[in-house]
ModelCIF file with pLDDT and N, C-alpha, C, O atoms, coordinates in Angstrom:
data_MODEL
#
_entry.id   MODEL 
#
_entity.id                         1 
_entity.type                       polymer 
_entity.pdbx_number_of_molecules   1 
#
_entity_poly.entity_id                      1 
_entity_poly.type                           'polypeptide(L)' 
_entity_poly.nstd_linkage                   no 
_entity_poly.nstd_monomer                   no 
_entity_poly.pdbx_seq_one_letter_code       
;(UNK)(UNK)(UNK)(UNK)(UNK)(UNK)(UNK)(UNK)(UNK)(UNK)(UNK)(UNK)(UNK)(UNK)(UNK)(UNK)
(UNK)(UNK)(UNK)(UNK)(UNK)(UNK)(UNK)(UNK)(UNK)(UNK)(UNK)(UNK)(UNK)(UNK)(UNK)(UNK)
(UNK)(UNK)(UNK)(UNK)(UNK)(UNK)(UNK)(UNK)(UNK)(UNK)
;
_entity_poly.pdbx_seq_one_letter_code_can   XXXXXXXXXXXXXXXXXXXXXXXXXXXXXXXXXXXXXXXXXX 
_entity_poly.pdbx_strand_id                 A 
#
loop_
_entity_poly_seq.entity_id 
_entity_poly_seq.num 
_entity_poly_seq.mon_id 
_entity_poly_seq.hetero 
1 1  UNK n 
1 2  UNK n 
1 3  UNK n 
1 4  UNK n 
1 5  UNK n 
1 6  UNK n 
1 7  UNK n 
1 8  UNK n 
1 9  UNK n 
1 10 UNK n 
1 11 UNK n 
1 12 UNK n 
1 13 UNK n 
1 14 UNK n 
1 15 UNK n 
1 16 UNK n 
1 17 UNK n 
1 18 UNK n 
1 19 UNK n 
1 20 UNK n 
1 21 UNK n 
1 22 UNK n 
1 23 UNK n 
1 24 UNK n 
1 25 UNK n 
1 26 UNK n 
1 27 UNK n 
1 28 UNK n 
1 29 UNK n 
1 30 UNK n 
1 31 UNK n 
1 32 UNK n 
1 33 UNK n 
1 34 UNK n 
1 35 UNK n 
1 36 UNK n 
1 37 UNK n 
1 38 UNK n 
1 39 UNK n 
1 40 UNK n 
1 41 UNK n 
1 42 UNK n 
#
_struct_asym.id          A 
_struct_asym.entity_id   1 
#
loop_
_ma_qa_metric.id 
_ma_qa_metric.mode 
_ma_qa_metric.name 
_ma_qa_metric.software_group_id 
_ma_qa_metric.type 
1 global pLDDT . pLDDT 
2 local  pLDDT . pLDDT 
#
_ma_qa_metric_global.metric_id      1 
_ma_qa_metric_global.metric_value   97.45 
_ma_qa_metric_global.model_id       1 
_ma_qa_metric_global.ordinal_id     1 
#
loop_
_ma_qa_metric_local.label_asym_id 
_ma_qa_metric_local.label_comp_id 
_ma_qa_metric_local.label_seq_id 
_ma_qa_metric_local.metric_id 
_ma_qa_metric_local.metric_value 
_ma_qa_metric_local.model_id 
_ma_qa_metric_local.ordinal_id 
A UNK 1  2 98.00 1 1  
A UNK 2  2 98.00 1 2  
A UNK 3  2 97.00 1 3  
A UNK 4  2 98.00 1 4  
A UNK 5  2 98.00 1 5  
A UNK 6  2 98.00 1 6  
A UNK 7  2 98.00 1 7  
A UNK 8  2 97.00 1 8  
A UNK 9  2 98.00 1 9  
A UNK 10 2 97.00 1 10 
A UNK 11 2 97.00 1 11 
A UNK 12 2 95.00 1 12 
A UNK 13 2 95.00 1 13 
A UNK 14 2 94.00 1 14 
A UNK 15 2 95.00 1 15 
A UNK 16 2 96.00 1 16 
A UNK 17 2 98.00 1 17 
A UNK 18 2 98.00 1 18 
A UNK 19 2 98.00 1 19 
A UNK 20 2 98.00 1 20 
A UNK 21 2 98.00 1 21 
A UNK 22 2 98.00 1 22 
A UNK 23 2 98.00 1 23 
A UNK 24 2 98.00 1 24 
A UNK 25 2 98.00 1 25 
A UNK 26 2 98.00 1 26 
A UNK 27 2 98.00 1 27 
A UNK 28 2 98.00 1 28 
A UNK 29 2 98.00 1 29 
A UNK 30 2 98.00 1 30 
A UNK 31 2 98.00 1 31 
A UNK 32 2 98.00 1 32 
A UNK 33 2 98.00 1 33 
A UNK 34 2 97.00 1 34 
A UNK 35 2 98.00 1 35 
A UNK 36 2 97.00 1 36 
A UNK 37 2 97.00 1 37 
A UNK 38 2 97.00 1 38 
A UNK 39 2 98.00 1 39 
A UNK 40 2 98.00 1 40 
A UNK 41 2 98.00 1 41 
A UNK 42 2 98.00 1 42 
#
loop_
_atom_site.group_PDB 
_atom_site.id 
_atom_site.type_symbol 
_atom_site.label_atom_id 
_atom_site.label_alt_id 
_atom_site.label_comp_id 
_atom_site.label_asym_id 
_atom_site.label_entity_id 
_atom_site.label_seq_id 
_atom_site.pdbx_PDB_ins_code 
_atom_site.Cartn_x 
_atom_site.Cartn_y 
_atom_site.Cartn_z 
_atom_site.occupancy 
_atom_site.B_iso_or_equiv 
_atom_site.pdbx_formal_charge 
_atom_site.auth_seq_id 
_atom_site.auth_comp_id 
_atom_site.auth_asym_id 
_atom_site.auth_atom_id 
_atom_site.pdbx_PDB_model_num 
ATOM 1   N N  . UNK A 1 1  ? 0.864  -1.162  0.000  1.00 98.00 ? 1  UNK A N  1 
ATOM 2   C CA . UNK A 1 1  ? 0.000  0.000   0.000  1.00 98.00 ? 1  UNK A CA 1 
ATOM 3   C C  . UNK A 1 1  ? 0.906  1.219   0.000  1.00 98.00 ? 1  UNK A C  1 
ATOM 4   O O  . UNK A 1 1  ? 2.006  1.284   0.549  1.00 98.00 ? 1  UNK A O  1 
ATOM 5   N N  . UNK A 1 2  ? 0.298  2.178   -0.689 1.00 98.00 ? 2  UNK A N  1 
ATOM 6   C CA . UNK A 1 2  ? 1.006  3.248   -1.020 1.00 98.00 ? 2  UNK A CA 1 
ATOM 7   C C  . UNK A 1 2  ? 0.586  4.599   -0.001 1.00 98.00 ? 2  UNK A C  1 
ATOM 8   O O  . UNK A 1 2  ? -0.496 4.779   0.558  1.00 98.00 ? 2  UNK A O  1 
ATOM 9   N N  . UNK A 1 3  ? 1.727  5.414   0.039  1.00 97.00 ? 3  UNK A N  1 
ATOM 10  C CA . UNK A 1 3  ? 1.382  6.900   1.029  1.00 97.00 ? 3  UNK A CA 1 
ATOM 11  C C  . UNK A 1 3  ? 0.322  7.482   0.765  1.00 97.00 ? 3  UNK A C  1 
ATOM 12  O O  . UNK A 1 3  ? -0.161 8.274   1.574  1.00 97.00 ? 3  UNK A O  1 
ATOM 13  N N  . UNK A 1 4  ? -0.412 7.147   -0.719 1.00 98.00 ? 4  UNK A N  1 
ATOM 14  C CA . UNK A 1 4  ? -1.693 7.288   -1.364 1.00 98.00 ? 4  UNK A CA 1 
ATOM 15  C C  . UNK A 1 4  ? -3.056 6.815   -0.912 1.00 98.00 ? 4  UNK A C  1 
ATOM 16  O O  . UNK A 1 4  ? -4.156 7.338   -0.735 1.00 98.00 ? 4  UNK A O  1 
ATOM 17  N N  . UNK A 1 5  ? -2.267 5.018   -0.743 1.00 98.00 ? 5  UNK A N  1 
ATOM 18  C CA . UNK A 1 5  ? -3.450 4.367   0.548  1.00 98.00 ? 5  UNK A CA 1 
ATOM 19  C C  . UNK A 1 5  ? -4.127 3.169   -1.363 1.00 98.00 ? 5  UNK A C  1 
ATOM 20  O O  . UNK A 1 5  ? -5.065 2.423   -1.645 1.00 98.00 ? 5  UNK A O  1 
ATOM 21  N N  . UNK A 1 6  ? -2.695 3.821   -2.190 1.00 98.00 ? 6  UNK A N  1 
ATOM 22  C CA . UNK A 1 6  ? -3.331 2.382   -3.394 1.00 98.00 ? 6  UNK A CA 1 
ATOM 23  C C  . UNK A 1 6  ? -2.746 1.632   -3.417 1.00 98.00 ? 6  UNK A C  1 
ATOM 24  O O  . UNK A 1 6  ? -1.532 1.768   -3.265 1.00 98.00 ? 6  UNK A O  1 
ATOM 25  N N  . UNK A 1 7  ? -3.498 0.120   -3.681 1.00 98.00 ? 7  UNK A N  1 
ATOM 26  C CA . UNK A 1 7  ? -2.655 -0.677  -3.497 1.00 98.00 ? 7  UNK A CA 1 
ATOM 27  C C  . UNK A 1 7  ? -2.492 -1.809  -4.768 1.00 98.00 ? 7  UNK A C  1 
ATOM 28  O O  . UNK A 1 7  ? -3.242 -1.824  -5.744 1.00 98.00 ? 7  UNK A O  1 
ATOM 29  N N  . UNK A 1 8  ? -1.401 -2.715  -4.560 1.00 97.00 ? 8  UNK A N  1 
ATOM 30  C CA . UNK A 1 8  ? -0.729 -3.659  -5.599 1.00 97.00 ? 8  UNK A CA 1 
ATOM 31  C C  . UNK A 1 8  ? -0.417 -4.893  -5.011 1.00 97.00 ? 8  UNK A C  1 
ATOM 32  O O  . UNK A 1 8  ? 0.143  -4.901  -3.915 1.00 97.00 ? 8  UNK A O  1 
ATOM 33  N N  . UNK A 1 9  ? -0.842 -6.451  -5.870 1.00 98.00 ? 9  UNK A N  1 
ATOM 34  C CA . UNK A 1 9  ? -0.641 -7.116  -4.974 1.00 98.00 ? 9  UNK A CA 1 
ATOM 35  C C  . UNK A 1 9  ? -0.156 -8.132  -6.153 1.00 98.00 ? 9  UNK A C  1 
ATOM 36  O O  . UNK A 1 9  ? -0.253 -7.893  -7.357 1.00 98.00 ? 9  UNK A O  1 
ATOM 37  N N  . UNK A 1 10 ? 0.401  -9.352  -5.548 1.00 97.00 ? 10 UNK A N  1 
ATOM 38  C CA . UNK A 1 10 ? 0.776  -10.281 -6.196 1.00 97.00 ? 10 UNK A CA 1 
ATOM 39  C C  . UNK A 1 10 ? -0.262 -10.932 -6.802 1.00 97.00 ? 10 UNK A C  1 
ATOM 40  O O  . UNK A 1 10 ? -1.180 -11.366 -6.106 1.00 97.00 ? 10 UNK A O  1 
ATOM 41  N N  . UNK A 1 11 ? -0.262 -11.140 -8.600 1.00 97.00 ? 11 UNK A N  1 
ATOM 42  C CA . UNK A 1 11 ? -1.414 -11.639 -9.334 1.00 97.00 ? 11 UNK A CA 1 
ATOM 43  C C  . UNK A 1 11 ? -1.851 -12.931 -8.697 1.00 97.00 ? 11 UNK A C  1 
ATOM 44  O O  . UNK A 1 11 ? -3.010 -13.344 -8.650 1.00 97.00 ? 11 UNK A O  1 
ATOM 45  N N  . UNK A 1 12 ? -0.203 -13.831 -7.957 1.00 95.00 ? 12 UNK A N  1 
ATOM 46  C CA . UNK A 1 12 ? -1.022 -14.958 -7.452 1.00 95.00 ? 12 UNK A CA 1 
ATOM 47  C C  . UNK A 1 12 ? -1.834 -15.359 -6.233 1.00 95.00 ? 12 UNK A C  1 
ATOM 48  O O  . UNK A 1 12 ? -2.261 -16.470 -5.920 1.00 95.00 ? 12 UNK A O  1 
ATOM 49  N N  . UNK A 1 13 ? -1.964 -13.980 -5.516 1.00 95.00 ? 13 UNK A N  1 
ATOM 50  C CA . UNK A 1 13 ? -2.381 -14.135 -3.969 1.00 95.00 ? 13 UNK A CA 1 
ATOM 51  C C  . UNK A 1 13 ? -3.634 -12.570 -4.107 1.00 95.00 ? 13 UNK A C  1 
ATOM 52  O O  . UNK A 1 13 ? -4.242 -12.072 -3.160 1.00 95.00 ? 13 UNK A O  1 
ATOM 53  N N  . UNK A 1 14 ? -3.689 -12.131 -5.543 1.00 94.00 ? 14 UNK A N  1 
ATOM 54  C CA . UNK A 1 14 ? -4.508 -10.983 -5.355 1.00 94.00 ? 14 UNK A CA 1 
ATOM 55  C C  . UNK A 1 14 ? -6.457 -11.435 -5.913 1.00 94.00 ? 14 UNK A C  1 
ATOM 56  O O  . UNK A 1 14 ? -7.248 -10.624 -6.395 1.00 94.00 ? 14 UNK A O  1 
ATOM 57  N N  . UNK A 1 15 ? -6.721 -12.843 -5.642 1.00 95.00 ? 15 UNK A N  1 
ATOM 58  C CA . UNK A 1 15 ? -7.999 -12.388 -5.679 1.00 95.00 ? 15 UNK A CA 1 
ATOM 59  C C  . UNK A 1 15 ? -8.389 -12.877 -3.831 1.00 95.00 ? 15 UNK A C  1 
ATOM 60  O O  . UNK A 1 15 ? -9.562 -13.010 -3.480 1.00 95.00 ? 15 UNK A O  1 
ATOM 61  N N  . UNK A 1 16 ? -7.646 -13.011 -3.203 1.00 96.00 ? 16 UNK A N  1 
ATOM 62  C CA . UNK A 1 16 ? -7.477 -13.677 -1.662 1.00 96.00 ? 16 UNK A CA 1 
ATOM 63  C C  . UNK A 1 16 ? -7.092 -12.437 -0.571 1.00 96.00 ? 16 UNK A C  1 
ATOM 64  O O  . UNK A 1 16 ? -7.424 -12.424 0.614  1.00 96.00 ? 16 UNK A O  1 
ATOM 65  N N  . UNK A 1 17 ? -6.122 -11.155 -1.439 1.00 98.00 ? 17 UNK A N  1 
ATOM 66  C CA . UNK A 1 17 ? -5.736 -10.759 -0.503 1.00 98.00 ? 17 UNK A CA 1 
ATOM 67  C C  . UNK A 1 17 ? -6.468 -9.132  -0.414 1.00 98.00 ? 17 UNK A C  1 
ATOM 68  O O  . UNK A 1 17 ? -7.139 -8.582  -1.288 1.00 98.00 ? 17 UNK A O  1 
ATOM 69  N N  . UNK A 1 18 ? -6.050 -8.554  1.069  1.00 98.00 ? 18 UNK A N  1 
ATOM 70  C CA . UNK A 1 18 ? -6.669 -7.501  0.807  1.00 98.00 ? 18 UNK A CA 1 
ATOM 71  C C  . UNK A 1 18 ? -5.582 -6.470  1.812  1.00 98.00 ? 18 UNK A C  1 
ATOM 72  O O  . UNK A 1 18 ? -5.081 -6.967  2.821  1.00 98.00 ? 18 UNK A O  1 
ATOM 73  N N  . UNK A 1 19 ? -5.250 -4.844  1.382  1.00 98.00 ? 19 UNK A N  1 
ATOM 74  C CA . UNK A 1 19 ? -4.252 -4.803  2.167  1.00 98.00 ? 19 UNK A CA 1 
ATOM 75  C C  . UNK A 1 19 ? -4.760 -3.371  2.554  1.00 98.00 ? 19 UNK A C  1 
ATOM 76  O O  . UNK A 1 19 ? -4.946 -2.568  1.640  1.00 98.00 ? 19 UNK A O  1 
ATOM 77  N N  . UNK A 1 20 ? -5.024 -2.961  3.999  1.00 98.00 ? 20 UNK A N  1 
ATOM 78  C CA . UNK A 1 20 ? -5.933 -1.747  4.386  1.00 98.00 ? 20 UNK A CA 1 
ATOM 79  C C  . UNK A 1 20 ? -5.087 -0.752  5.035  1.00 98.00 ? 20 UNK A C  1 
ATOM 80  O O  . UNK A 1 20 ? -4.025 -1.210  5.456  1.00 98.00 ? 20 UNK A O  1 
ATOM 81  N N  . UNK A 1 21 ? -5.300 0.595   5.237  1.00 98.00 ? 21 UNK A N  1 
ATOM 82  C CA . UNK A 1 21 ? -4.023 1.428   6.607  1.00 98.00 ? 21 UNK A CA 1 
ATOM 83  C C  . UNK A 1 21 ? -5.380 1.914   7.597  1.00 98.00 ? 21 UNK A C  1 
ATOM 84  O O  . UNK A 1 21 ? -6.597 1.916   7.415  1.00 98.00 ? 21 UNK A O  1 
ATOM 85  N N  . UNK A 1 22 ? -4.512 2.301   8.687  1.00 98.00 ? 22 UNK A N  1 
ATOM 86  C CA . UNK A 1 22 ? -5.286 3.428   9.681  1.00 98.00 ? 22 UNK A CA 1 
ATOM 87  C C  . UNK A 1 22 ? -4.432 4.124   9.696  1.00 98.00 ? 22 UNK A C  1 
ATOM 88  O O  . UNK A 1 22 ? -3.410 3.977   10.367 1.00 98.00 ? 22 UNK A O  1 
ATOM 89  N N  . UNK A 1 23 ? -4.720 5.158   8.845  1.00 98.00 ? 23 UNK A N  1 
ATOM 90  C CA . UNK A 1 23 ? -3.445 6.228   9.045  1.00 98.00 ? 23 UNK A CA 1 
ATOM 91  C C  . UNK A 1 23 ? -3.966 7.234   10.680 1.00 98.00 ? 23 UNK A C  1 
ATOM 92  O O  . UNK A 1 23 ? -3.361 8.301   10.788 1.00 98.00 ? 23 UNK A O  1 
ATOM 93  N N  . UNK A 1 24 ? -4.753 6.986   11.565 1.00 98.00 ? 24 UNK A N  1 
ATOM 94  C CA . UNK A 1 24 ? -4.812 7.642   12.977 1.00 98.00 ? 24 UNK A CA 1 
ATOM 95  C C  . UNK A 1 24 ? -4.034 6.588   13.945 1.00 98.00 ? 24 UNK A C  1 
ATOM 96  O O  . UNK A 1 24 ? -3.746 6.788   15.125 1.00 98.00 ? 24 UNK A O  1 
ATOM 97  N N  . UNK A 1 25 ? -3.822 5.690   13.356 1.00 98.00 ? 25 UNK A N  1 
ATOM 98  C CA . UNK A 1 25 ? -2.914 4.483   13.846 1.00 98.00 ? 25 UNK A CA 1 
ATOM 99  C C  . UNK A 1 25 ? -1.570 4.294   13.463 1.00 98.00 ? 25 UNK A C  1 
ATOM 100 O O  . UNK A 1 25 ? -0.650 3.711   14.037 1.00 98.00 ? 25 UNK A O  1 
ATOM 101 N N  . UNK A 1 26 ? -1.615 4.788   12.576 1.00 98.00 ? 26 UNK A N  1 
ATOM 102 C CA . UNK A 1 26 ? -0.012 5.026   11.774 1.00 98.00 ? 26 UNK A CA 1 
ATOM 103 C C  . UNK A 1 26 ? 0.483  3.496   12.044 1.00 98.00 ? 26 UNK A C  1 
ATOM 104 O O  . UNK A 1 26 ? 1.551  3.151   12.550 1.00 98.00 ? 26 UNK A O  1 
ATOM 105 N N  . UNK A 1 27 ? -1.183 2.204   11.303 1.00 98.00 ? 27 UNK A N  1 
ATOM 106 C CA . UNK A 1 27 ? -1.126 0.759   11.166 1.00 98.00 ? 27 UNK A CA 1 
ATOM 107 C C  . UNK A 1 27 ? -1.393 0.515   9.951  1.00 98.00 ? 27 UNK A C  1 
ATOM 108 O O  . UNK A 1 27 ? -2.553 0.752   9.612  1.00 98.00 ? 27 UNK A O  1 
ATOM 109 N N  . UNK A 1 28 ? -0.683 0.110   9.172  1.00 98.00 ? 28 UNK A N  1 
ATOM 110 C CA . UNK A 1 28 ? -1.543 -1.071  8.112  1.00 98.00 ? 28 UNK A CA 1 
ATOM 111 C C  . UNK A 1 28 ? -1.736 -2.524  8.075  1.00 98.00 ? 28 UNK A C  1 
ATOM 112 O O  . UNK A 1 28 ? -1.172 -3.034  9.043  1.00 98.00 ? 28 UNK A O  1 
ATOM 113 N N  . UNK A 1 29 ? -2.331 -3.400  7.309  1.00 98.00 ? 29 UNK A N  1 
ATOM 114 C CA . UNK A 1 29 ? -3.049 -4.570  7.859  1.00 98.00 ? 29 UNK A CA 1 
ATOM 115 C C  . UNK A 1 29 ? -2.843 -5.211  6.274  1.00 98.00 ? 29 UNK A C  1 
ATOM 116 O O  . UNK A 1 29 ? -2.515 -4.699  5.203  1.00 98.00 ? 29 UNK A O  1 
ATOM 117 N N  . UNK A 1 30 ? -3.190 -6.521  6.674  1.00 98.00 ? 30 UNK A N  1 
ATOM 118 C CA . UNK A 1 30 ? -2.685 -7.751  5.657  1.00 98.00 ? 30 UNK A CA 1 
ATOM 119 C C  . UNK A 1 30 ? -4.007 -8.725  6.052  1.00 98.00 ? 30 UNK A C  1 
ATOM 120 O O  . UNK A 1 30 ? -4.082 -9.411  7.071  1.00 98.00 ? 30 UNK A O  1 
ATOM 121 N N  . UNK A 1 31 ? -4.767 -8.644  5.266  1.00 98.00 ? 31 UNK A N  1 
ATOM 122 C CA . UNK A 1 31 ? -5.643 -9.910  5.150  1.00 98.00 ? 31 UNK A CA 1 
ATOM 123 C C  . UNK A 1 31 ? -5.917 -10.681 4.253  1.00 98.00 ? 31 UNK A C  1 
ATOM 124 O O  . UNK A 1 31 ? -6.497 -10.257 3.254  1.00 98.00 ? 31 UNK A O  1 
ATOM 125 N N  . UNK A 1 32 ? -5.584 -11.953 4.373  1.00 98.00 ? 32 UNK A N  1 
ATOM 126 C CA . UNK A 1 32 ? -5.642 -13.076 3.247  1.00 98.00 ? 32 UNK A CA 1 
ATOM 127 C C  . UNK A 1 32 ? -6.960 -14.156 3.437  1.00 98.00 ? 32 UNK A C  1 
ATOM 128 O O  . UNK A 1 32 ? -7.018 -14.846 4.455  1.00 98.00 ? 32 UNK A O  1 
ATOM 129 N N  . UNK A 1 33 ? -7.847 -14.234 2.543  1.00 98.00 ? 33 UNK A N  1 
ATOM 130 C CA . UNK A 1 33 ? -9.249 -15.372 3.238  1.00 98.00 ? 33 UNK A CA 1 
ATOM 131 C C  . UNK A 1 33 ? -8.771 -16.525 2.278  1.00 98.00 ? 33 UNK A C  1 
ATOM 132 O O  . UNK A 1 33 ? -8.061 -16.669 1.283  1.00 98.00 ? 33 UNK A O  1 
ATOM 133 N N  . UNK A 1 34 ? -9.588 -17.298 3.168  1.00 97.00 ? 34 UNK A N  1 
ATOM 134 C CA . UNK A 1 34 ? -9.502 -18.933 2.515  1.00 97.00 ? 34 UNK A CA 1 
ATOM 135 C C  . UNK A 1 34 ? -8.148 -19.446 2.422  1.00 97.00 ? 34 UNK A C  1 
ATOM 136 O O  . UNK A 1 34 ? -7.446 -19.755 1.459  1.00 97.00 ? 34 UNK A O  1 
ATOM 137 N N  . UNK A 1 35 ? -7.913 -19.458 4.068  1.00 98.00 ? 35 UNK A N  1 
ATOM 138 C CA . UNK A 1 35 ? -6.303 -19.816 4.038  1.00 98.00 ? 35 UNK A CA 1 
ATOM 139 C C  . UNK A 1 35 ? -6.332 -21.659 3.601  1.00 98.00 ? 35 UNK A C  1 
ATOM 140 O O  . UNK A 1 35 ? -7.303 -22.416 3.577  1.00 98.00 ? 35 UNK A O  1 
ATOM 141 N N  . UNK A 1 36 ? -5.025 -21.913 3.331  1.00 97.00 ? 36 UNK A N  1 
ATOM 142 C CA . UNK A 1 36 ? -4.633 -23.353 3.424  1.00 97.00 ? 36 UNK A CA 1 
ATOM 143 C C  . UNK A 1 36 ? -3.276 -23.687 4.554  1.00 97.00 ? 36 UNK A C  1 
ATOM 144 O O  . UNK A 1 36 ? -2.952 -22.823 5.369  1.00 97.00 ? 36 UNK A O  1 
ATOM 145 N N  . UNK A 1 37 ? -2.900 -24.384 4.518  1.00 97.00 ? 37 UNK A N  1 
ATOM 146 C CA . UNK A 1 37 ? -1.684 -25.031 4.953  1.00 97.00 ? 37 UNK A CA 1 
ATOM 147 C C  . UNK A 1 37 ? -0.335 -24.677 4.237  1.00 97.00 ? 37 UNK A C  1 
ATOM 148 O O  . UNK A 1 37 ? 0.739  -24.696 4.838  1.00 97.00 ? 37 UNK A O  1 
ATOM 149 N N  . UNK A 1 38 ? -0.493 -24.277 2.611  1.00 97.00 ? 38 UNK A N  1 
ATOM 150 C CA . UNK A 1 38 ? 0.581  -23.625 2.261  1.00 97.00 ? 38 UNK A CA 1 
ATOM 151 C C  . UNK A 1 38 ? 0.541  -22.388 2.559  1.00 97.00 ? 38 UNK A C  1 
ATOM 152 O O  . UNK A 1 38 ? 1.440  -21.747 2.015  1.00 97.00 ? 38 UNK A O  1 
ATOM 153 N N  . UNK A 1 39 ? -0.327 -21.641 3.381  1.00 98.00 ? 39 UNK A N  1 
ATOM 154 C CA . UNK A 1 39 ? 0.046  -20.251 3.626  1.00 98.00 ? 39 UNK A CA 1 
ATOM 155 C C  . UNK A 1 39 ? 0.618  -19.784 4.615  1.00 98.00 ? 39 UNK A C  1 
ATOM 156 O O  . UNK A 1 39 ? 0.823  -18.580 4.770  1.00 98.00 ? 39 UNK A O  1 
ATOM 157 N N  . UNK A 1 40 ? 1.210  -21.378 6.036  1.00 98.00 ? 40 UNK A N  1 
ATOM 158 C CA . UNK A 1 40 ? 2.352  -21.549 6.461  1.00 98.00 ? 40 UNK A CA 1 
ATOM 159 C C  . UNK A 1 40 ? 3.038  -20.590 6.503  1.00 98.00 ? 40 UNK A C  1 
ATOM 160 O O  . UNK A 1 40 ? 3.274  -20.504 5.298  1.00 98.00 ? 40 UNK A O  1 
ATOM 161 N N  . UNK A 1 41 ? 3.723  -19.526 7.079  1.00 98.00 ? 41 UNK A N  1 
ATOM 162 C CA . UNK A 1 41 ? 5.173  -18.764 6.609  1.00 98.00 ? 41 UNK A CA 1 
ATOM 163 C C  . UNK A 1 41 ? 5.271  -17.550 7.645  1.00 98.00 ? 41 UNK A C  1 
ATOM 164 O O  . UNK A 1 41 ? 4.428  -17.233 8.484  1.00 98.00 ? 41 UNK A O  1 
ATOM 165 N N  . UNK A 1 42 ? 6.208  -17.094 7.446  1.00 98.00 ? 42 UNK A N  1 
ATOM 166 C CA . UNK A 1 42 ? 6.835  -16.280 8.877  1.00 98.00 ? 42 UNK A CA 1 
ATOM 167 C C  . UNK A 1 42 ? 6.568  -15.197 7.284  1.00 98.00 ? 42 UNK A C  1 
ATOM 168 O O  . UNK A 1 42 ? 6.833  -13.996 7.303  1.00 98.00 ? 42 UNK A O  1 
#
């Protein structure tokens, strides 16, 4: 996600993923649905 707040994602994880900010939080966030077992990973 961009200082804009647009975002870009990998074609192979972008109909799954979704990537949001709180800029009063100065947080952004990573959500992926319909996990599996390969989504495993640090």
């Amino acid at each position: 996600i961009t200082w804009t707040g647009s975002t870009t994602y990998s074609p192979s994880l972008k109909s799954h993923t979704s990537i949001s900010r709180d800029t009063s939080k100065n947080q952004f966030t990573l959500q992926l649905s319909s996990v599996t077992p390969q989504d495993t990973a640090v």
